[in-house]
N, C-alpha and C. Protein backbone atom coordinates (compact mmCIF):
# COMPACT_ATOMS: atom_id res chain seq x y z
N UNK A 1 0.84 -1.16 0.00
CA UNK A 1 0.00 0.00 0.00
C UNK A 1 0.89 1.24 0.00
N UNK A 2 0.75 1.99 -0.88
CA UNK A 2 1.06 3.16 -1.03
C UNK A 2 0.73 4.67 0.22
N UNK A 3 1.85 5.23 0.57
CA UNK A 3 1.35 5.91 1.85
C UNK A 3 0.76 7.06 1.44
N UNK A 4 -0.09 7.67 1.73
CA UNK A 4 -0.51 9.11 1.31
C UNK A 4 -0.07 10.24 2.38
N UNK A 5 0.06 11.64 2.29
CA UNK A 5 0.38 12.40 3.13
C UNK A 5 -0.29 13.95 2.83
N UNK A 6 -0.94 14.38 3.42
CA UNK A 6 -1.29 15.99 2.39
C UNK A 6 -0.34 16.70 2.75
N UNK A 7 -0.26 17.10 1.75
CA UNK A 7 0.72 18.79 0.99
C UNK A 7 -0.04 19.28 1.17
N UNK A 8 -1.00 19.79 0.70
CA UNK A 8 -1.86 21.77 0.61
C UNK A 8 -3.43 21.34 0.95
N UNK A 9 -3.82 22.01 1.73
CA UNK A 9 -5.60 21.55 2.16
C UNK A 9 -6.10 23.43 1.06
N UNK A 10 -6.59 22.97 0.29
CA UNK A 10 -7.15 23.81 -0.77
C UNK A 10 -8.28 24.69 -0.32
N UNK A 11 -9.04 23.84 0.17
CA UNK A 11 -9.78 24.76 0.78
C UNK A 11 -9.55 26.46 2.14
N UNK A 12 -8.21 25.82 2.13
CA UNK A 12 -7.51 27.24 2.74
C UNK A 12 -6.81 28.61 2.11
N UNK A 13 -6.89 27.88 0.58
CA UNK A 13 -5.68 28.90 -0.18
C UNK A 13 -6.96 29.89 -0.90
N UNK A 14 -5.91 30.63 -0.76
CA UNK A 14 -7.24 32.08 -1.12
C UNK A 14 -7.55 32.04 -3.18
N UNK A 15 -8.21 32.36 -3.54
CA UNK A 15 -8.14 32.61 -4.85
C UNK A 15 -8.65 31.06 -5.56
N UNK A 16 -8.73 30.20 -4.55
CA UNK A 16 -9.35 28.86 -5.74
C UNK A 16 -10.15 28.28 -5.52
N UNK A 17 -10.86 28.25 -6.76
CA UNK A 17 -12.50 27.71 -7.47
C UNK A 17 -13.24 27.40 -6.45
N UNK A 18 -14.55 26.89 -5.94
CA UNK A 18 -15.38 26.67 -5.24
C UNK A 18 -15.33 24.77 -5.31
N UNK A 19 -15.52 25.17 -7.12
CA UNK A 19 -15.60 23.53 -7.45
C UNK A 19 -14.46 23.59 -8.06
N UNK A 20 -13.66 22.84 -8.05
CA UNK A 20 -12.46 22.00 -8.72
C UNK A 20 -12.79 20.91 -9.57
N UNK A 21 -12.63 21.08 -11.35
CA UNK A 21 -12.98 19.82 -12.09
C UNK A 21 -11.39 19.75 -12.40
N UNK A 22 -10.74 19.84 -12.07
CA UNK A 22 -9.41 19.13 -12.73
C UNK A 22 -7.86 19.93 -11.77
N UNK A 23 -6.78 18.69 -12.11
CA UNK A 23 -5.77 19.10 -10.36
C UNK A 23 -4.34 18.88 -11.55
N UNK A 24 -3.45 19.82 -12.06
CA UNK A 24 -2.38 19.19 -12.82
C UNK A 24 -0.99 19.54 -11.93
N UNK A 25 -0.23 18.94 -12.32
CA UNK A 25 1.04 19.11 -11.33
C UNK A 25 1.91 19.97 -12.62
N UNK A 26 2.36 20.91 -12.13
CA UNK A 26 3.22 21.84 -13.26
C UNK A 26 4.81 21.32 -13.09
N UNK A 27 4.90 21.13 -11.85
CA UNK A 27 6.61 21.27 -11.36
C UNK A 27 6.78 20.85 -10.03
N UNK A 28 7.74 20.69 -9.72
CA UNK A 28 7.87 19.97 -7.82
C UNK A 28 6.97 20.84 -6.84
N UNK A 29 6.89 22.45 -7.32
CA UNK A 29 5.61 22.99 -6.10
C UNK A 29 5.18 23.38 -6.69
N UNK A 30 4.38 23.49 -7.44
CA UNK A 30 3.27 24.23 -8.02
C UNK A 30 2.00 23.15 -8.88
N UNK A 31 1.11 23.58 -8.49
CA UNK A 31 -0.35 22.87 -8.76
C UNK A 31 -0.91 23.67 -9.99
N UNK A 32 -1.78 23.21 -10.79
CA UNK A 32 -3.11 24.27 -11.86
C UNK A 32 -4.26 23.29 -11.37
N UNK A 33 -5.26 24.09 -11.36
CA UNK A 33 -6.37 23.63 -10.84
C UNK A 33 -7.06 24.54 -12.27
N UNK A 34 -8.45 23.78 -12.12
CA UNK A 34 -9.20 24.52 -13.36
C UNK A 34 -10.63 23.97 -13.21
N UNK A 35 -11.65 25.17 -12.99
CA UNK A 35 -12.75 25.14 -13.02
C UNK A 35 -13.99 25.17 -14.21
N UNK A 36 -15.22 24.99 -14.44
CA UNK A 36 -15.58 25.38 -15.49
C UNK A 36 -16.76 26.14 -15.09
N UNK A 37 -17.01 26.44 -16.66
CA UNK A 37 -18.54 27.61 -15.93
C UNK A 37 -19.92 26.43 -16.71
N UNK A 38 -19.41 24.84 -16.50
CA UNK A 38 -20.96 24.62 -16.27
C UNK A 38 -21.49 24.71 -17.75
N UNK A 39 -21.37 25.33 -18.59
CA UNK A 39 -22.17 25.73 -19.93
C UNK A 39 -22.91 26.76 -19.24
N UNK A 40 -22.70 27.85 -18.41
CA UNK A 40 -23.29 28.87 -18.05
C UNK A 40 -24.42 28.75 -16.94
N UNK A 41 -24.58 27.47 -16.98
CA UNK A 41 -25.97 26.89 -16.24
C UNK A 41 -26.20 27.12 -14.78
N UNK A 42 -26.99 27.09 -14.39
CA UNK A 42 -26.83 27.23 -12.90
C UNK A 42 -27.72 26.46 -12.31
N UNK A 43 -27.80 25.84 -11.44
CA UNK A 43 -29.40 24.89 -10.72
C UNK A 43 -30.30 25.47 -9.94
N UNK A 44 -31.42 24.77 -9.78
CA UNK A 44 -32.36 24.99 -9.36
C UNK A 44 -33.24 25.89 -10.02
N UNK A 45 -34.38 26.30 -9.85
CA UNK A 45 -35.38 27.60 -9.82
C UNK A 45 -34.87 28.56 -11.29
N UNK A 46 -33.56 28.95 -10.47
CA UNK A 46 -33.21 30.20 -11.17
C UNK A 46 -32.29 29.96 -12.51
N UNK A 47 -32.45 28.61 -12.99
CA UNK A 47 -31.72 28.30 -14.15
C UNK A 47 -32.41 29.24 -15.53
N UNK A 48 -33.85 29.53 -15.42
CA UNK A 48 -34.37 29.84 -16.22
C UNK A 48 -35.04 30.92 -16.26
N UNK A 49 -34.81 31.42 -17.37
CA UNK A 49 -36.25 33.21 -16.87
C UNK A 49 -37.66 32.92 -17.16
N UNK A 50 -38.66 33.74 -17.20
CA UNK A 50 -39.88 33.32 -17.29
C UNK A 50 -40.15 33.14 -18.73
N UNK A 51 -39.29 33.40 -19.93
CA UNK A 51 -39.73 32.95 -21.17
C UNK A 51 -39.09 31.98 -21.34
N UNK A 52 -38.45 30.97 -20.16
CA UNK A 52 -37.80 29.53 -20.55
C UNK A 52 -36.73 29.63 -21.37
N UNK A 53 -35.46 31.13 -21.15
CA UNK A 53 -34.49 31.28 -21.87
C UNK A 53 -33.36 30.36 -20.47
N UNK A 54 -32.10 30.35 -20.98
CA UNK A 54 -31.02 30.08 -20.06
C UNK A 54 -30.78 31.62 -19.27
N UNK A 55 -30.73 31.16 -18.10
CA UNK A 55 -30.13 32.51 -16.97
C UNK A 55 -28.46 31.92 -16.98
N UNK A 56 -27.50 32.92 -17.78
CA UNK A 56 -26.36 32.41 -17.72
C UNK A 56 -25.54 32.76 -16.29
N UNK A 57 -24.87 31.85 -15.91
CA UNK A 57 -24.15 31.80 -13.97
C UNK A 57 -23.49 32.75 -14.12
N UNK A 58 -22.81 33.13 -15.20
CA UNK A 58 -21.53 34.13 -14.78
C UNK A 58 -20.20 33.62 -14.54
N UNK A 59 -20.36 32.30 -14.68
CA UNK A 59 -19.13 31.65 -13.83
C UNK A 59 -17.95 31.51 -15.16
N UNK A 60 -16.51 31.68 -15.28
CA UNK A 60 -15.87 31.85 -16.36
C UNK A 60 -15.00 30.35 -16.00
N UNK A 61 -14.53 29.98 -16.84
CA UNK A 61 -13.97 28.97 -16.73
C UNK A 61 -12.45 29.74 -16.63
N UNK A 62 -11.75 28.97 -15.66
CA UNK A 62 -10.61 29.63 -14.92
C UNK A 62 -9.33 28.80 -14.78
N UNK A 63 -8.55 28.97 -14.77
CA UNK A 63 -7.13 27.76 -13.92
C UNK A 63 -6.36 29.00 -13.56
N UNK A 64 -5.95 28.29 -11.86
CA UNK A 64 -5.37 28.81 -10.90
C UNK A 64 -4.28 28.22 -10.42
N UNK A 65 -3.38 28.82 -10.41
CA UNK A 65 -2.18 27.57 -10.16
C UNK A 65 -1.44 28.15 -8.61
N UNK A 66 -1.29 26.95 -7.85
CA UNK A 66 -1.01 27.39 -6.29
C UNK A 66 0.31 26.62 -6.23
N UNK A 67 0.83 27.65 -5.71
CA UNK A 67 2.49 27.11 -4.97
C UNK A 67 2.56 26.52 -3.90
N UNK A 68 3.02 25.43 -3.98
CA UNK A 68 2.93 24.71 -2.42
C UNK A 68 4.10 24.77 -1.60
N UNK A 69 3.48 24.51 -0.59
CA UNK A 69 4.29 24.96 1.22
C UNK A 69 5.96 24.02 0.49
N UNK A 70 5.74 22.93 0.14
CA UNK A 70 7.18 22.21 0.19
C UNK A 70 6.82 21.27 -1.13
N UNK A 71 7.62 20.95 -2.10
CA UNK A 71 8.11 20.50 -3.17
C UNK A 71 7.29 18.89 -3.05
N UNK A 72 7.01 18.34 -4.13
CA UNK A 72 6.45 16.81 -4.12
C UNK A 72 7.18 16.31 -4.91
């Protein structure tokens, strides 16, 4: 069995995505993370206006790349 250990708890670093669809390793410390916007979509209720058009999220599709505390 392979040991695991965390490097970076993400949810602490300022500046990245809510949702995370994808994690790439650039270099010994540095991460890209990359979000999407969904196809604009958003859930629930407010996906739609009252003429049944798309309510677009706003959300841009993004990659953020975080430097980590110590090298992997």
């Amino acid at each position: 069995m392979l040991a695991k250990q965390l490097v970076v708890d993400l949810g602490t670093v300022d500046g990245v995505p809510g949702k995370i669809e994808g994690v790439a390793r650039v270099d010994h410390d540095m991460l890209a993370l990359i979000n999407d916007n969904d196809f604009g979509m958003t859930d629930g209720t407010g996906a739609f206006d009252a003429q049944g058009r798309l309510v677009d999220s706003g959300i841009e599709t993004t990659v953020t790349y975080v430097r980590l505390p110590r090298g992997i």
